[in-house]
C-alpha atoms as a PDB file:
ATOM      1  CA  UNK A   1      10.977  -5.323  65.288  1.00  0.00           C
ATOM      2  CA  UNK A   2       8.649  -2.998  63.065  1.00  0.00           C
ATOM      3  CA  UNK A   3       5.456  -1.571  64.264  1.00  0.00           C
ATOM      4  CA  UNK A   4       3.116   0.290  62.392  1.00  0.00           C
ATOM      5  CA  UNK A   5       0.345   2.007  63.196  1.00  0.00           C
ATOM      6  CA  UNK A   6      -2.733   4.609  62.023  1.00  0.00           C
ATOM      7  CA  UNK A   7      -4.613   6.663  64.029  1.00  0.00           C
ATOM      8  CA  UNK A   8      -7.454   9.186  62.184  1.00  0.00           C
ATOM      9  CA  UNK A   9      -8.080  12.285  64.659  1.00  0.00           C
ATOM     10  CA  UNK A  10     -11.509  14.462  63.801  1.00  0.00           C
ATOM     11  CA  UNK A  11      -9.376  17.468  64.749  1.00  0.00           C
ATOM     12  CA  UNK A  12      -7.212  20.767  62.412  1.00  0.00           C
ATOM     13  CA  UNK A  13      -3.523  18.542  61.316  1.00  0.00           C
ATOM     14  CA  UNK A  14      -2.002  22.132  63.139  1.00  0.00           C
ATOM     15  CA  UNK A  15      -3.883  21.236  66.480  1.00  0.00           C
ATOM     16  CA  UNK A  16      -2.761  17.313  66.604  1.00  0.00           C
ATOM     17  CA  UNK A  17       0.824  18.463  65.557  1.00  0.00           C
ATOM     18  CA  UNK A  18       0.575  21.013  68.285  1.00  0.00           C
ATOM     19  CA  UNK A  19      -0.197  17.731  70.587  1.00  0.00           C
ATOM     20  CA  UNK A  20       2.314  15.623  69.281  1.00  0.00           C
ATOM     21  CA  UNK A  21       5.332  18.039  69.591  1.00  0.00           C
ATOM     22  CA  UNK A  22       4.276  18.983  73.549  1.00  0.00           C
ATOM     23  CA  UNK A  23       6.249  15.710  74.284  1.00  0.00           C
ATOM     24  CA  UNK A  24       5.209  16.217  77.607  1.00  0.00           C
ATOM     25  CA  UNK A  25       1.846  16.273  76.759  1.00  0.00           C
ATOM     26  CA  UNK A  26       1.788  13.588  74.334  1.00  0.00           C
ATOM     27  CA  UNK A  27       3.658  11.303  76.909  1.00  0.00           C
ATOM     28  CA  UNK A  28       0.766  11.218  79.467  1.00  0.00           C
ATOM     29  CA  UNK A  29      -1.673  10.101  76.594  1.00  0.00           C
ATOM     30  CA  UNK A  30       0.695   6.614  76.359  1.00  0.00           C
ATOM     31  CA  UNK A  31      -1.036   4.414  79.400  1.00  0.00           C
ATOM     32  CA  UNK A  32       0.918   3.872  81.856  1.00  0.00           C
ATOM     33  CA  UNK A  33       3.321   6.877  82.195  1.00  0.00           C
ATOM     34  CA  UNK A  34       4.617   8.512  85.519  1.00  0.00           C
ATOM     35  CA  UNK A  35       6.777  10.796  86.666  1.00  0.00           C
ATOM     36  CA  UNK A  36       6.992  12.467  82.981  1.00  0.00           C
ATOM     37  CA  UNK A  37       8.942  15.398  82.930  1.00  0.00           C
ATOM     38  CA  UNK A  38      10.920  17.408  80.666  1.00  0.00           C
ATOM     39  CA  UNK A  39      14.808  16.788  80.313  1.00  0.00           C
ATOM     40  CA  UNK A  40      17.013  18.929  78.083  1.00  0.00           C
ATOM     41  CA  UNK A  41      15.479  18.816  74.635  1.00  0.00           C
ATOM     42  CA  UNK A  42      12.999  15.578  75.558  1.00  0.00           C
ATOM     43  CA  UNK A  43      10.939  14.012  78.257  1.00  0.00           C
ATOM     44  CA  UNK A  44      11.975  11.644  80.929  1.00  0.00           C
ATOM     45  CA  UNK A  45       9.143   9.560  82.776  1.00  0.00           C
ATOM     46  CA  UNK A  46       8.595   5.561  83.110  1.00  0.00           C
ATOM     47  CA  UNK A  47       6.107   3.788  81.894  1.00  0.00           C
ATOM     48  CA  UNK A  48       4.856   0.824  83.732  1.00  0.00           C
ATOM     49  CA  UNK A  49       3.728  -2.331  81.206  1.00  0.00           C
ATOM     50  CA  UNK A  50       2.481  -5.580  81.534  1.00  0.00           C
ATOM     51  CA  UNK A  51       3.903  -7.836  79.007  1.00  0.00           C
ATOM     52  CA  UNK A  52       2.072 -11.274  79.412  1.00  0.00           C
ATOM     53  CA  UNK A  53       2.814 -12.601  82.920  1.00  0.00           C
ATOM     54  CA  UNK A  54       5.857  -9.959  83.477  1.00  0.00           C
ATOM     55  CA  UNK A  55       4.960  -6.415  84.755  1.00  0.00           C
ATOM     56  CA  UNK A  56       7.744  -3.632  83.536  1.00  0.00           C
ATOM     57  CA  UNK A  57       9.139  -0.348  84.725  1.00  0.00           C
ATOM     58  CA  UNK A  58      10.554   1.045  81.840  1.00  0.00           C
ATOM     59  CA  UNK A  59      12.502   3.871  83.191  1.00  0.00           C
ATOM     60  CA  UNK A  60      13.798   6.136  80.201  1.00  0.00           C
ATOM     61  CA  UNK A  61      13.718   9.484  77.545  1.00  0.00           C
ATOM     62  CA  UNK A  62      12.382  10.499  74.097  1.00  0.00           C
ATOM     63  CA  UNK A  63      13.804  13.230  72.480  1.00  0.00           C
ATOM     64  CA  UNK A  64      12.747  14.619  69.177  1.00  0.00           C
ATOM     65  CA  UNK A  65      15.802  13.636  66.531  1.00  0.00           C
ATOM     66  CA  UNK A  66      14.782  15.689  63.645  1.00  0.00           C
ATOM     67  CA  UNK A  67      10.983  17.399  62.951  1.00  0.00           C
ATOM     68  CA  UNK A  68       9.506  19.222  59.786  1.00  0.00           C
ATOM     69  CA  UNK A  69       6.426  21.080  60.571  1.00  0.00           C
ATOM     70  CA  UNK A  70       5.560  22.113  56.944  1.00  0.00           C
ATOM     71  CA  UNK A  71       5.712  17.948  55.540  1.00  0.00           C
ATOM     72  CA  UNK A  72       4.323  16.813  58.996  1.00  0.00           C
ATOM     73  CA  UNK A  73       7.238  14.650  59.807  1.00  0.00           C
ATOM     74  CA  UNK A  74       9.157  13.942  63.233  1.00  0.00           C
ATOM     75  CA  UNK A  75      11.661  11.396  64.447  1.00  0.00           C
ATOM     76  CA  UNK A  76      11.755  10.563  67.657  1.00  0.00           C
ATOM     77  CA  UNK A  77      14.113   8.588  69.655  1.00  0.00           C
ATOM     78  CA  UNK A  78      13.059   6.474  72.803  1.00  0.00           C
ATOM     79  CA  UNK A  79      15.560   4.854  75.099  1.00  0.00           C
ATOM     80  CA  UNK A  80      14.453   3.179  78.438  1.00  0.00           C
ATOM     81  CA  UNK A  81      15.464   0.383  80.450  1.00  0.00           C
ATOM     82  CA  UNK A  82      13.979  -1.916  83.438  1.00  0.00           C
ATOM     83  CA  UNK A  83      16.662  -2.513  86.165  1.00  0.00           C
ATOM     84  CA  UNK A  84      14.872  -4.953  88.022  1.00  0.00           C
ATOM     85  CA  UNK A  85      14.259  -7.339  85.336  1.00  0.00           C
ATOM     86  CA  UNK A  86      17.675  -6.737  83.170  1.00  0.00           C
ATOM     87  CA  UNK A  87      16.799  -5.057  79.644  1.00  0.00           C
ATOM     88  CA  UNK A  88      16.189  -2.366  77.678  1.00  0.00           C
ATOM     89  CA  UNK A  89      14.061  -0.952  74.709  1.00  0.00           C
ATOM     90  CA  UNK A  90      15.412   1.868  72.293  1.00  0.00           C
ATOM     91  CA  UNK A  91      13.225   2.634  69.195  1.00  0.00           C
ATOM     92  CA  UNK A  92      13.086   5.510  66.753  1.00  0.00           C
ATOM     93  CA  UNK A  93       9.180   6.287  66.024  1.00  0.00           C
ATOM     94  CA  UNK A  94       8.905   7.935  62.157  1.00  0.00           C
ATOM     95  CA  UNK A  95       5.160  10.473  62.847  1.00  0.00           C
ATOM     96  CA  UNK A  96       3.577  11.618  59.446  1.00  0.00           C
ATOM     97  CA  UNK A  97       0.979  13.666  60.413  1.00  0.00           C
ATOM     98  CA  UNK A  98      -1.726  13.974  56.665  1.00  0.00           C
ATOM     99  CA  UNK A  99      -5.118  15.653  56.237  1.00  0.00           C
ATOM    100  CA  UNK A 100      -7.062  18.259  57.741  1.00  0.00           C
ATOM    101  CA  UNK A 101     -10.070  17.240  60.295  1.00  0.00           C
ATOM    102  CA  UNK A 102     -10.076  14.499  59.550  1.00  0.00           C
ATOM    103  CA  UNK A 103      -6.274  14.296  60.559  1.00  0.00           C
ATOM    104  CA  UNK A 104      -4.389  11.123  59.716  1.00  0.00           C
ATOM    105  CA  UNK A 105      -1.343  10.070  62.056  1.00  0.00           C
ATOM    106  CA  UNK A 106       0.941   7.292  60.727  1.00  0.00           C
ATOM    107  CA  UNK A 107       3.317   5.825  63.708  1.00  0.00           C
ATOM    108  CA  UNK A 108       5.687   3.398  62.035  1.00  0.00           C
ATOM    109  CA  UNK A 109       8.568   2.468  65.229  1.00  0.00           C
ATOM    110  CA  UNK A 110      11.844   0.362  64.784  1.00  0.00           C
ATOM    111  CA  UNK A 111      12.520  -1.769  68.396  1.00  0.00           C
ATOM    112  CA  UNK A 112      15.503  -3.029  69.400  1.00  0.00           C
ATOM    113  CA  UNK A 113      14.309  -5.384  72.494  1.00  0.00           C
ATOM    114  CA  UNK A 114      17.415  -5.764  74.648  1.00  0.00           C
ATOM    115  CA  UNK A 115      18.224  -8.104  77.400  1.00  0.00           C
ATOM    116  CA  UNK A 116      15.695 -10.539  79.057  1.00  0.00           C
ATOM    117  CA  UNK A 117      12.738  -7.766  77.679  1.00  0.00           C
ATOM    118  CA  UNK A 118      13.323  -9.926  74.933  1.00  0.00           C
ATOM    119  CA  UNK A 119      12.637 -13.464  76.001  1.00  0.00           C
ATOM    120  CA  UNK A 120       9.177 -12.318  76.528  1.00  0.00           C
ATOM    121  CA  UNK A 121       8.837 -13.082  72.313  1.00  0.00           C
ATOM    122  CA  UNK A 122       8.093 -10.272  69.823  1.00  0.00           C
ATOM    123  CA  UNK A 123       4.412 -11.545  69.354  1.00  0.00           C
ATOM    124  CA  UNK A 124       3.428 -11.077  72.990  1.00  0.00           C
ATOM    125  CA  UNK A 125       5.620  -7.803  72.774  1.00  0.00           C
ATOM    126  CA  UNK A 126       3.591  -6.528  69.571  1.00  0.00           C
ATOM    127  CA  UNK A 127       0.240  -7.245  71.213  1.00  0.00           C
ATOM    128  CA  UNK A 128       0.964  -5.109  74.046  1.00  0.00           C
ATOM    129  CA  UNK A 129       2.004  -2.212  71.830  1.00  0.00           C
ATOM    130  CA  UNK A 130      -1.316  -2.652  70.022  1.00  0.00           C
ATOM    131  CA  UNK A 131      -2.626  -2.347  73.161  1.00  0.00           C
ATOM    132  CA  UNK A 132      -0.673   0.848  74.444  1.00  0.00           C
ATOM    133  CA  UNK A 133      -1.104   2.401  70.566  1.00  0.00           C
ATOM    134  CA  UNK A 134      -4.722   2.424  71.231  1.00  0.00           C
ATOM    135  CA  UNK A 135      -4.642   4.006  74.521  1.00  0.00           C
ATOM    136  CA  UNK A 136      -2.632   6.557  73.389  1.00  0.00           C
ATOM    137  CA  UNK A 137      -5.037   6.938  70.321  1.00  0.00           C
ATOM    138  CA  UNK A 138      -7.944   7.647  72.672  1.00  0.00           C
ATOM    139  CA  UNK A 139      -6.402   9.996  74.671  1.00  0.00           C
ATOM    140  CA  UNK A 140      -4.542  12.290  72.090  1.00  0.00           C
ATOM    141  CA  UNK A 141      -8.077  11.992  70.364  1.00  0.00           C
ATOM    142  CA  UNK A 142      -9.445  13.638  74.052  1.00  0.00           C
ATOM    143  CA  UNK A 143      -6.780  16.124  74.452  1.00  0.00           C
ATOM    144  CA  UNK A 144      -6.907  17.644  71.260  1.00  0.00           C
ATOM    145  CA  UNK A 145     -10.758  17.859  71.627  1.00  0.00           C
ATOM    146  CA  UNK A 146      -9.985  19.952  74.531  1.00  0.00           C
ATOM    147  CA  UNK A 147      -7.986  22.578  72.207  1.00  0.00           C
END
């Protein structure tokens, strides 16, 4: 499944790249996360998500797979899974980070639902990642205010 996303930041590209690459930091802006903390060259943490009537614990990592500070480009690489319910998610999330204040972040992610996760349908999956996109927008917008 493909997900893309935009999210314009009234903030210097250097500061919201700053943000972004703090992967602990930037994992407490996605709604939802606990327990974040850092492991090897990425974060560990679980995020707890409602996907229609089905509440998730997805217990996993994101690691950075390859960043270029000068084009404003970063892979990163997501695996996490939910024990009690029997599946998994693993994505790679393509950030282009454009502009100067106003600073333009493009989020386009490739999913691979595993398991049961993915009996709960890719529409009601995408809505819920709408949902957690614009959380996260919010608060990255709030943290790198508070540069």
């Amino acid at each position: 499944m493909r997900l893309e996303h935009r999210v314009t930041v009234d903030a210097p590209n250097a500061t919201v790249w700053a943000v972004l690459m703090d992967l602990p930091v930037a994992a407490r802006c996605v709604p939802g996360t606990r327990d974040i903390a850092l492991d090897g060259d990425g974060v560990r943490g679980t995020l707890d998500v409602r996907v229609g009537p089905v509440k998730l614990a997805l217990a996993g990592t994101v690691v950075v797979v390859s960043r270029d500070e000068a084009a404003g480009t970063a892979r990163l690489r997501a695996d996490a899974a939910d024990q009690r319910i029997g599946g998994a998610v693993r994505a790679f999330v393509d950030l282009v980070v454009t502009g100067d204040a106003p600073t333009e972040l493009a989020i386009a992610s490739d999913v691979a639902i595993l398991g049961r996760i993915g009996e709960l349908g890719q529409p009601l999956i995408a809505r819920q990642a709408d949902k957690v996109l614009a959380g996260f927008a919010e608060c990255l917008r709030r943290t790198v205010a508070a540069r």
